[in-house]
C-alpha atoms as a PDB file:
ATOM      1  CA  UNK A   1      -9.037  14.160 -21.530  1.00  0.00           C
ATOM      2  CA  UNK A   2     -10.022  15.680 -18.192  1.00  0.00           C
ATOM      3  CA  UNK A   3      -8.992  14.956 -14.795  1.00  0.00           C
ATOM      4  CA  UNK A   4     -12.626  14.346 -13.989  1.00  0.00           C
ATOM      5  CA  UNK A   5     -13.217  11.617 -16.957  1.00  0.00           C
ATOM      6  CA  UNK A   6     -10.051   9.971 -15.672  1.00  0.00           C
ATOM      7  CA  UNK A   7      -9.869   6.954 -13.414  1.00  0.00           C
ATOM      8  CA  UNK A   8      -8.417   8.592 -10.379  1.00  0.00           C
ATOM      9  CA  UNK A   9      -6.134   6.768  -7.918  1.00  0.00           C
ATOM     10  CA  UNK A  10      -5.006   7.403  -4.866  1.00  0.00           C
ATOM     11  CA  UNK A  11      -1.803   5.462  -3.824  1.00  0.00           C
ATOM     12  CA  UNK A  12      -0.416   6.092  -0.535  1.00  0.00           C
ATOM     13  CA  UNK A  13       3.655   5.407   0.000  1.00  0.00           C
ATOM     14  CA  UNK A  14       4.245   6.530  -4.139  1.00  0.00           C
ATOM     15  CA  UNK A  15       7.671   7.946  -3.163  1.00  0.00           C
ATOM     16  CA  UNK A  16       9.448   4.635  -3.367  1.00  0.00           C
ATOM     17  CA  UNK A  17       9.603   0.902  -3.736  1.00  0.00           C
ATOM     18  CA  UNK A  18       5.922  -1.114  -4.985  1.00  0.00           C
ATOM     19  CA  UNK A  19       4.762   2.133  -4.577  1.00  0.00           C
ATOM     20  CA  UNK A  20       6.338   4.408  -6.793  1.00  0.00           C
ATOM     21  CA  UNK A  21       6.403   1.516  -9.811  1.00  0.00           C
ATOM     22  CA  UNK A  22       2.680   1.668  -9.257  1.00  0.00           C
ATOM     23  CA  UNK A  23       2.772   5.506  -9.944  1.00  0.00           C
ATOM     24  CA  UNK A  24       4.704   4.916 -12.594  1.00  0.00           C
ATOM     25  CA  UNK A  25       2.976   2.039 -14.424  1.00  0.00           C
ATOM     26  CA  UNK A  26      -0.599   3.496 -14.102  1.00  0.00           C
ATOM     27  CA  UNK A  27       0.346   6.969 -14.966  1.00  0.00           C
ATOM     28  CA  UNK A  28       1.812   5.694 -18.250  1.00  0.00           C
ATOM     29  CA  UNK A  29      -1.962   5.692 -19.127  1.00  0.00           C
ATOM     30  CA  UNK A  30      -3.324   8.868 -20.091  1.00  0.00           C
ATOM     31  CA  UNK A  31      -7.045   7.257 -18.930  1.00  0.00           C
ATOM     32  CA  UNK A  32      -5.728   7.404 -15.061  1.00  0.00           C
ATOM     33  CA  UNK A  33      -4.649   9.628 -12.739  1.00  0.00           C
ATOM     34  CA  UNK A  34      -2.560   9.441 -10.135  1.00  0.00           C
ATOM     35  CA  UNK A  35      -2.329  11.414  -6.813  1.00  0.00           C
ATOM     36  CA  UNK A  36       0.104   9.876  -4.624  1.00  0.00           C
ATOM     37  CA  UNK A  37       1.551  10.527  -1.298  1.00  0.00           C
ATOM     38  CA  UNK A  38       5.502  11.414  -0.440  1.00  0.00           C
ATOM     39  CA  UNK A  39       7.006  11.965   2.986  1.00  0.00           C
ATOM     40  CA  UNK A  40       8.962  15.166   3.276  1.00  0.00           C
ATOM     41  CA  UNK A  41       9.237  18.433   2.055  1.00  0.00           C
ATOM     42  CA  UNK A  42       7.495  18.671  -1.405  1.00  0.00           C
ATOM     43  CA  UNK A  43      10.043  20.495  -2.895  1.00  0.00           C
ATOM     44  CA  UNK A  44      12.982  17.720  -1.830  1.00  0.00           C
ATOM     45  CA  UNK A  45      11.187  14.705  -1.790  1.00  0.00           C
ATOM     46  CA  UNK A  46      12.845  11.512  -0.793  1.00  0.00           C
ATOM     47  CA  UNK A  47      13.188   9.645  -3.865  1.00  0.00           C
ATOM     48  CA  UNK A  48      13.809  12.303  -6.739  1.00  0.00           C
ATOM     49  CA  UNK A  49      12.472   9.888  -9.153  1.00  0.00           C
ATOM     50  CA  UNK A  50       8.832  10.529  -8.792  1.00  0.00           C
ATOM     51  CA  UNK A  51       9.287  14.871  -8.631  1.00  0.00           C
ATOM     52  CA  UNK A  52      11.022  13.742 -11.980  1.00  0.00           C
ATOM     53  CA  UNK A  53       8.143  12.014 -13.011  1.00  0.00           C
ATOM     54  CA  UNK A  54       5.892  14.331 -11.973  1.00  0.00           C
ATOM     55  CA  UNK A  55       7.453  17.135 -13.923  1.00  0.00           C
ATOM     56  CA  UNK A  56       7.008  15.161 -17.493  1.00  0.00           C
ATOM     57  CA  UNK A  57       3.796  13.479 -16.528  1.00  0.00           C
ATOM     58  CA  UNK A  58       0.657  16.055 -16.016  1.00  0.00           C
ATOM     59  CA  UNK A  59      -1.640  12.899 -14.673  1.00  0.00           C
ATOM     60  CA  UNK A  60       0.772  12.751 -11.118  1.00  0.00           C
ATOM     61  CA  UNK A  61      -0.346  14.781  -8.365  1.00  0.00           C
ATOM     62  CA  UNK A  62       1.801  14.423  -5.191  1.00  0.00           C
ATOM     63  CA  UNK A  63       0.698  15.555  -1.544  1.00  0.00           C
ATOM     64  CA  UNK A  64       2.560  15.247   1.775  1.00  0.00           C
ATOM     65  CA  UNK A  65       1.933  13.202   4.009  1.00  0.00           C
ATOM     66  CA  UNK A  66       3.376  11.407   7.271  1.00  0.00           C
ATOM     67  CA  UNK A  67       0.965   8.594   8.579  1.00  0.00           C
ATOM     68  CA  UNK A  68       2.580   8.153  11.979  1.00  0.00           C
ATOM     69  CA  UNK A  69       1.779  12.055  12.319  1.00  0.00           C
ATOM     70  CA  UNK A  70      -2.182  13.247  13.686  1.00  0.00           C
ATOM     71  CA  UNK A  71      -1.906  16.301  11.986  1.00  0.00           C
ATOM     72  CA  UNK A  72      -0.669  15.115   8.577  1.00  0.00           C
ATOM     73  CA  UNK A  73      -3.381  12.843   8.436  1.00  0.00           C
ATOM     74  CA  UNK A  74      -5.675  15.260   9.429  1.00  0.00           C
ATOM     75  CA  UNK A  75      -5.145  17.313   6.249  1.00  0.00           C
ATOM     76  CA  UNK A  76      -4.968  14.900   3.073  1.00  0.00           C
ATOM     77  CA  UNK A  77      -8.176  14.960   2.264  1.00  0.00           C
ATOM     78  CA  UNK A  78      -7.999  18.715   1.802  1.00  0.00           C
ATOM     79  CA  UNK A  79      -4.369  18.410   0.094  1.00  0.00           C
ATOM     80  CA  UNK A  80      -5.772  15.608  -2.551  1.00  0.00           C
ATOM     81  CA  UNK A  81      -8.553  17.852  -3.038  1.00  0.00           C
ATOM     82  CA  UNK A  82      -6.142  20.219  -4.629  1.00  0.00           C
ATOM     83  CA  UNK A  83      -5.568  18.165  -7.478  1.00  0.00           C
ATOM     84  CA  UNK A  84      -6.391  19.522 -10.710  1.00  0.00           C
ATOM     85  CA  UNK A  85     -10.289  18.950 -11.929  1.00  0.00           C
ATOM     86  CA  UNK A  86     -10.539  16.860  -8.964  1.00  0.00           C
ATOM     87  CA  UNK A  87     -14.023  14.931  -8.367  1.00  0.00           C
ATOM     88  CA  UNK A  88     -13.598  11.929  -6.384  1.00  0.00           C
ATOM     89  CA  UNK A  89     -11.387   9.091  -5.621  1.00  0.00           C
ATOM     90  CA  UNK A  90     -12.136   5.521  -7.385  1.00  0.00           C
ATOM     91  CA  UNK A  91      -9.251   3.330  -6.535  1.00  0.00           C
ATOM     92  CA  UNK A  92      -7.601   4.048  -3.173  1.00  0.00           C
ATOM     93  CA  UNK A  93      -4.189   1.881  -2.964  1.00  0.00           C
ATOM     94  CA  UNK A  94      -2.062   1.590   0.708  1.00  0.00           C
ATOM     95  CA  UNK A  95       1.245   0.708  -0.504  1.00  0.00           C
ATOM     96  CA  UNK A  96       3.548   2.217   2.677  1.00  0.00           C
ATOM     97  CA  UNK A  97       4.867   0.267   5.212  1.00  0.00           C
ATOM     98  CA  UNK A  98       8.194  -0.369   7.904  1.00  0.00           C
ATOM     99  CA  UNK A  99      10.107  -3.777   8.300  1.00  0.00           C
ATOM    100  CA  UNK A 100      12.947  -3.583  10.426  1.00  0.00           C
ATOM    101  CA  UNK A 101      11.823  -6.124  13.173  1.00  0.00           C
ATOM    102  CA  UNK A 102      13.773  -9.559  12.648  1.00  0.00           C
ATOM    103  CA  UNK A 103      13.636 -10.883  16.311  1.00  0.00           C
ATOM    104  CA  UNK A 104      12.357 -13.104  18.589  1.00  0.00           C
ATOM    105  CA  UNK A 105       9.066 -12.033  20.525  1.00  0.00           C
ATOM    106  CA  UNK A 106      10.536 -12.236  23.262  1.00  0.00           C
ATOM    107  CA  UNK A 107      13.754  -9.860  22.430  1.00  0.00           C
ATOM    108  CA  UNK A 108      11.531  -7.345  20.172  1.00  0.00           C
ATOM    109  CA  UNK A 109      11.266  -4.120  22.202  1.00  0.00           C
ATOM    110  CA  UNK A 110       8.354  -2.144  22.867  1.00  0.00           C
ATOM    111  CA  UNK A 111       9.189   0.925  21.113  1.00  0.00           C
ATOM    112  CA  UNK A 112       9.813  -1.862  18.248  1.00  0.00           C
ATOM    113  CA  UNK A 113       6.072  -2.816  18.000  1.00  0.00           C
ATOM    114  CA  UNK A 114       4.497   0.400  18.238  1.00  0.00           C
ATOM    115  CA  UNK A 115       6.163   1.912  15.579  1.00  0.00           C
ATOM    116  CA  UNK A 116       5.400  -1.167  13.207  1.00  0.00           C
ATOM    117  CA  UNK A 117       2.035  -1.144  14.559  1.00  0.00           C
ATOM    118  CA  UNK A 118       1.430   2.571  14.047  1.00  0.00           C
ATOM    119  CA  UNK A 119       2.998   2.689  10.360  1.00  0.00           C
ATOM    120  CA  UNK A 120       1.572  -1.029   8.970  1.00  0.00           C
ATOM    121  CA  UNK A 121      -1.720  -1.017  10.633  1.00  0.00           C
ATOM    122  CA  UNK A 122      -2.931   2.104  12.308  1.00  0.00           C
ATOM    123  CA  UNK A 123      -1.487   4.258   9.015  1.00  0.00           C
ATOM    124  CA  UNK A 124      -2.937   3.345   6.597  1.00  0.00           C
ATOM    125  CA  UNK A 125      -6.342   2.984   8.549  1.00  0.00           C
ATOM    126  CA  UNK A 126      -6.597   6.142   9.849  1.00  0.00           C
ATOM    127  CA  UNK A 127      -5.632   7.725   6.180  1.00  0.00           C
ATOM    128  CA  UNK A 128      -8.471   5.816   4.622  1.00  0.00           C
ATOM    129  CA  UNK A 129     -11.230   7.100   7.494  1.00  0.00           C
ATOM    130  CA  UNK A 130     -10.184  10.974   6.162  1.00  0.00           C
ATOM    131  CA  UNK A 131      -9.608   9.415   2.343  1.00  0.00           C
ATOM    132  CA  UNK A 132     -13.548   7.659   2.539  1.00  0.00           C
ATOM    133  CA  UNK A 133     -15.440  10.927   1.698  1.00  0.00           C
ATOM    134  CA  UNK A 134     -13.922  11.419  -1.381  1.00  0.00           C
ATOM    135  CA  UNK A 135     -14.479   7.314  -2.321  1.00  0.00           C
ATOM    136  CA  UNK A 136     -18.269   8.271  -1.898  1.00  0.00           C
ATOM    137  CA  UNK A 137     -18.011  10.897  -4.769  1.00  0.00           C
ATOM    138  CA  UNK A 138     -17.603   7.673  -7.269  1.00  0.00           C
ATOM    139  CA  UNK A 139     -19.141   4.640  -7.888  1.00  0.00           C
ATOM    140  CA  UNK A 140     -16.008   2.890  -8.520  1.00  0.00           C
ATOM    141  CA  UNK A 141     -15.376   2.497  -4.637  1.00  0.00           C
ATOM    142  CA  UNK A 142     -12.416   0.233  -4.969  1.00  0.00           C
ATOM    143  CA  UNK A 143     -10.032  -0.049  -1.485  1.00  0.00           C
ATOM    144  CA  UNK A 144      -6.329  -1.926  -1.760  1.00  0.00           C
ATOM    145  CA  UNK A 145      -3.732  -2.614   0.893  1.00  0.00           C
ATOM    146  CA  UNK A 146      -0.498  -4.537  -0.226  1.00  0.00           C
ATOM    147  CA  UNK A 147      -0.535  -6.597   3.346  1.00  0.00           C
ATOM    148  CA  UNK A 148       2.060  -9.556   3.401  1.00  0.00           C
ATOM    149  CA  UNK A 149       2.068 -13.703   3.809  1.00  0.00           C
ATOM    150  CA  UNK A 150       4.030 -12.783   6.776  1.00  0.00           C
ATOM    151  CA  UNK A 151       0.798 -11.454   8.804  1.00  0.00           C
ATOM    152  CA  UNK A 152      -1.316 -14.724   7.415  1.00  0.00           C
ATOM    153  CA  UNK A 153      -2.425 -16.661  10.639  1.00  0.00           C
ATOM    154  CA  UNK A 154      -3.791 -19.810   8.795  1.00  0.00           C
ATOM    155  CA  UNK A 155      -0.691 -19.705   6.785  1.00  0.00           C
ATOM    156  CA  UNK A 156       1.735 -18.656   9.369  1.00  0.00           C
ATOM    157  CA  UNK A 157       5.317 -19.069   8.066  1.00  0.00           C
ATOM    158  CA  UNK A 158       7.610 -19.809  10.874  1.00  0.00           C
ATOM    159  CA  UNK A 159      10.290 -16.973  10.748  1.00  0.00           C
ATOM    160  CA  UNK A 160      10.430 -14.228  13.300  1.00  0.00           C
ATOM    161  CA  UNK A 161       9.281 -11.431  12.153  1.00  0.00           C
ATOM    162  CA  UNK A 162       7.487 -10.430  15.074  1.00  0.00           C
ATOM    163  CA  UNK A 163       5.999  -6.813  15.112  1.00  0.00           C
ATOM    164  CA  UNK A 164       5.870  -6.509  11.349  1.00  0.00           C
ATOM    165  CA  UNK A 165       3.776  -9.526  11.190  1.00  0.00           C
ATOM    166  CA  UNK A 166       1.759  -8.667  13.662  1.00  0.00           C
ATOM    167  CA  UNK A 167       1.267  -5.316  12.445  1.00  0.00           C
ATOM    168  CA  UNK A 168       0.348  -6.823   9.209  1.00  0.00           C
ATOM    169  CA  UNK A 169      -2.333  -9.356  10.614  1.00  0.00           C
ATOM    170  CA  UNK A 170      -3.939  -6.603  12.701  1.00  0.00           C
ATOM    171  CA  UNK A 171      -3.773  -5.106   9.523  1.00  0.00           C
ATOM    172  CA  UNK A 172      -5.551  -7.821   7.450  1.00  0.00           C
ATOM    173  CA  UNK A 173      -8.157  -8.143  10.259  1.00  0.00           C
ATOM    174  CA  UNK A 174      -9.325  -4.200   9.389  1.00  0.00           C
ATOM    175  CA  UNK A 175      -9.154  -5.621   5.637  1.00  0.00           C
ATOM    176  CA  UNK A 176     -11.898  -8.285   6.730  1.00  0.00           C
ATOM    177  CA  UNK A 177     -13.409  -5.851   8.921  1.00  0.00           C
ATOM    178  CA  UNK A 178     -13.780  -2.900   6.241  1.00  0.00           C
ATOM    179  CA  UNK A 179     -15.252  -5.743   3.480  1.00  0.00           C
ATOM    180  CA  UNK A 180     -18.046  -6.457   5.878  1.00  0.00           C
ATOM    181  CA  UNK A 181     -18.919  -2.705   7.038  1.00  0.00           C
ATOM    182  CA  UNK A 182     -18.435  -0.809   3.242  1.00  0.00           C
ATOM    183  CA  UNK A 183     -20.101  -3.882   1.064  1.00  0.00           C
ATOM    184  CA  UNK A 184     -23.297  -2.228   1.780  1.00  0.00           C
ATOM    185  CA  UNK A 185     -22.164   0.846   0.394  1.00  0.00           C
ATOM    186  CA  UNK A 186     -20.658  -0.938  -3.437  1.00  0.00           C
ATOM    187  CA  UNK A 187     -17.240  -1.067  -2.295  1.00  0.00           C
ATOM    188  CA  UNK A 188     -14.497  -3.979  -2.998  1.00  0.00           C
ATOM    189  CA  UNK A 189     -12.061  -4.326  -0.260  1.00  0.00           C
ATOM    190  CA  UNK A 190      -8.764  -6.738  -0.556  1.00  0.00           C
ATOM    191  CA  UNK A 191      -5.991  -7.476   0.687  1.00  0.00           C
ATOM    192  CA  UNK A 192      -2.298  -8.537  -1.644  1.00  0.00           C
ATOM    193  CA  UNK A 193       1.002  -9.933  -1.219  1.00  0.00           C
ATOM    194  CA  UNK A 194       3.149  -8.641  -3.381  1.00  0.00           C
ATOM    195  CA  UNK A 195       6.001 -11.374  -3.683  1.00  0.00           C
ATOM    196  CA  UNK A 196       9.293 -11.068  -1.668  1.00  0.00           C
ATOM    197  CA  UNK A 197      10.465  -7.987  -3.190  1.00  0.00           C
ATOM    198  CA  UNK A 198      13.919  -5.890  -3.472  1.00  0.00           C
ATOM    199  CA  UNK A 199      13.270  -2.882  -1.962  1.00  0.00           C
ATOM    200  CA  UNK A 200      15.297  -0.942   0.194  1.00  0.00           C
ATOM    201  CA  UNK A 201      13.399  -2.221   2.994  1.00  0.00           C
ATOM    202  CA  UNK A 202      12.948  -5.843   1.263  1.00  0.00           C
ATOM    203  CA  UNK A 203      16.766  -5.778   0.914  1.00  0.00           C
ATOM    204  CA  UNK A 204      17.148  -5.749   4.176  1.00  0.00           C
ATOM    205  CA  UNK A 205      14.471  -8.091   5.477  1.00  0.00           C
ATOM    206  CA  UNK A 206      16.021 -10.597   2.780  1.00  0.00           C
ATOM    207  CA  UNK A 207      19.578  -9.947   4.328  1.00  0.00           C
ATOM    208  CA  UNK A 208      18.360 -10.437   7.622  1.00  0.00           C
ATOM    209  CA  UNK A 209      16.448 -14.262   7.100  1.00  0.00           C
ATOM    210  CA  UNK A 210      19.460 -14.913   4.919  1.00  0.00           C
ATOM    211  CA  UNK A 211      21.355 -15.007   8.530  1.00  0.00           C
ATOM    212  CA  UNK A 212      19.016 -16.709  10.140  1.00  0.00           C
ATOM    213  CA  UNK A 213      17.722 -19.614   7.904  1.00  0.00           C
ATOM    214  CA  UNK A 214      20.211 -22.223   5.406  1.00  0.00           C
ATOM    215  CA  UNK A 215      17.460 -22.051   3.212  1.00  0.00           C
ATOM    216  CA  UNK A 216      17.063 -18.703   2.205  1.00  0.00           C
ATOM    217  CA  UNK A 217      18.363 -19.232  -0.959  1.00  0.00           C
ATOM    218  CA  UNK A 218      15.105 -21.047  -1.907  1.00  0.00           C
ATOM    219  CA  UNK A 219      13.109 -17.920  -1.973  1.00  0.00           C
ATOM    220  CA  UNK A 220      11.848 -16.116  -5.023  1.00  0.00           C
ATOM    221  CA  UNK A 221      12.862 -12.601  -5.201  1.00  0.00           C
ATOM    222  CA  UNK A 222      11.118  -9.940  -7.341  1.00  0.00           C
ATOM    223  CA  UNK A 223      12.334  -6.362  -8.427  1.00  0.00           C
ATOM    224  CA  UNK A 224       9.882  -3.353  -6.845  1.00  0.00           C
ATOM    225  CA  UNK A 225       9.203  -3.179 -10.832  1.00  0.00           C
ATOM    226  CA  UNK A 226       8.138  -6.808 -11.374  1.00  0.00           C
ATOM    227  CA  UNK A 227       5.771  -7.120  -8.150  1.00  0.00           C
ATOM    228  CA  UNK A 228       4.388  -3.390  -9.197  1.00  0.00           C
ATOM    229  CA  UNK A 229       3.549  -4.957 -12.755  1.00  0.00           C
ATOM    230  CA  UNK A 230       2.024  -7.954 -11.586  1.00  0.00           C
ATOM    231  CA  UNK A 231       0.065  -6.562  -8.981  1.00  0.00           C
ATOM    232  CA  UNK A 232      -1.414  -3.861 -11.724  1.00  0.00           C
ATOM    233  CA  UNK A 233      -2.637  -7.035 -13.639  1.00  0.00           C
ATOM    234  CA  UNK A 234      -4.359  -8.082 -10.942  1.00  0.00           C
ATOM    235  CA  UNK A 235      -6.208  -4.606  -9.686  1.00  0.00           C
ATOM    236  CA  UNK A 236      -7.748  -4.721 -13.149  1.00  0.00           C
ATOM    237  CA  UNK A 237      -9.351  -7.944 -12.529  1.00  0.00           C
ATOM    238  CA  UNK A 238     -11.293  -7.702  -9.237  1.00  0.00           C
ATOM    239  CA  UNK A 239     -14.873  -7.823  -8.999  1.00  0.00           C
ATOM    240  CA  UNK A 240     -17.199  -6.796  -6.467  1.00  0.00           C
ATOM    241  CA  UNK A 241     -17.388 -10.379  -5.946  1.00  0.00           C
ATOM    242  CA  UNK A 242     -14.213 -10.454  -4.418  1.00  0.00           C
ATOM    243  CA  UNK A 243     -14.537  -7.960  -1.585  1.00  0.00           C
ATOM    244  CA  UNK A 244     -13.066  -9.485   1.420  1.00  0.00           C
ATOM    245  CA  UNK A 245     -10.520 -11.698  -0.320  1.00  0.00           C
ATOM    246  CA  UNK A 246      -6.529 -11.768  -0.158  1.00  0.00           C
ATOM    247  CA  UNK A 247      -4.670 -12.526  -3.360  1.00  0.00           C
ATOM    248  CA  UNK A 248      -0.986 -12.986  -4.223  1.00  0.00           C
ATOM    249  CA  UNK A 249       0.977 -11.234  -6.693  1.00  0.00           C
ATOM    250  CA  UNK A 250       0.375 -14.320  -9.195  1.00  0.00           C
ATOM    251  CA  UNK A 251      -3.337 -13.523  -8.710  1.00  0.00           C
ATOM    252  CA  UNK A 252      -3.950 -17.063  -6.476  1.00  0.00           C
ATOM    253  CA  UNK A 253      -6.306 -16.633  -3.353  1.00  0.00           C
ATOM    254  CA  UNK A 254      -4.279 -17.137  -0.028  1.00  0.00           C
ATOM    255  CA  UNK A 255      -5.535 -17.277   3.518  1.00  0.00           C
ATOM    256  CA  UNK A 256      -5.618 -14.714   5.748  1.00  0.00           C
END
């Protein structure tokens, strides 16, 4: 089968964590492919894993990229264009993100919130304006950001998380924002929370609240594998009806 008769997906963040078991799980199908973005050097790539992949898997396509850098973002429409038989994106995923901001408002610095702000809401925003072109070459027109509970407003959980969950509600208002201004055009726009989930980075966030709260031990944690898998199930469920919406991992509708 041909690139071009392939479901083509474009997953940005695919070099680790949710990200990379997405890569994994949808290239298993020989009916997709996958072009994902890695930060670094192509040829030593941060998690080894997915070059590995890559190498026994002809459906993976990986490009560089560096969203908190203009120039890098500047050129990934051009590098995805390189893929091979390359005709248009239908499913464009935003899976990369920074949490390393466990304080009080009042103690989180300012060089703290810019760089959450830059990576979680700006990134993947600005990647998407250069990505939209190549959306508009299909008629699948499907747009996903894995956003968080912790940016929800109307259900605001009361931890201190500061600038990641404010970078992750400014984040969910471009969601709502994006739904309205592409409907027009046939695309789906949502918005997921993907579960508390080990990661490197979830790891850490866990350790951290774990410190701070005698309940932590309450909380649910998924493997980057099991959120990846669940989330899949859901992607293959939304409608055009459901533009605008933000689901959990379990498929429920939450609040933004």
């Amino acid at each position: 089968m041909s690139g071009s008769s392939k479901t083509t997906y474009f997953i940005l963040g695919g070099n680790r964590g949710i990200g990379y078991n997405l890569v994994q799980i949808l290239s298993a199908s020989t009916n997709n492919f996958v072009i994902t973005s890695a930060r670094g050097s192509l040829s030593l790539p941060k998690n080894k894993e997915l070059d590995d992949l890559r190498k026994i898997r002809n459906n993976i396509h990986i490009v560089q990229l560096d969203v908190t850098e203009d120039e890098s973002i500047d050129n990934i429409a051009d590098e995805i264009k390189k893929a091979p038989s390359f005709q248009g994106i239908d499913v464009f995923i935003a899976s990369s993100a920074i949490s390393n901001s466990y304080n009080e408002v009042l103690k989180t610095l300012k060089s703290v919130w810019l760089e959450h702000y830059t990576t979680n809401a700006l990134g993947p925003i600005l990647v998407l304006q250069k990505v939209y072109p190549l959306l508009l070459l299909k008629k699948t027109r499907k747009v996903f950001f894995i956003s968080s509970e912790a940016g929800s407003i109307t259900g605001y959980i009361p931890i201190s998380v500061s600038a990641y969950g404010q970078s992750k509600a400014a984040l969910n208002y471009a969601i709502k924002a994006l739904s309205f201004e592409l409907k027009p055009e046939g695309f789906t726009v949502v918005a997921f929370h993907p579960g508390v989930v080990s990661t490197d980075m979830g790891k850490y966030g866990i350790d951290q609240f774990t410190k701070r709260h005698k309940n932590a031990n309450l909380i649910e944690v998924m493997t980057p594998k099991e959120s990846a898998s669940a989330l899949v199930g859901i992607f293959s469920k939304i409608l055009p009806e459901d533009n605008g919406k933000f689901f959990n991992y379990d498929g429920s509708e939450r609040a933004f």
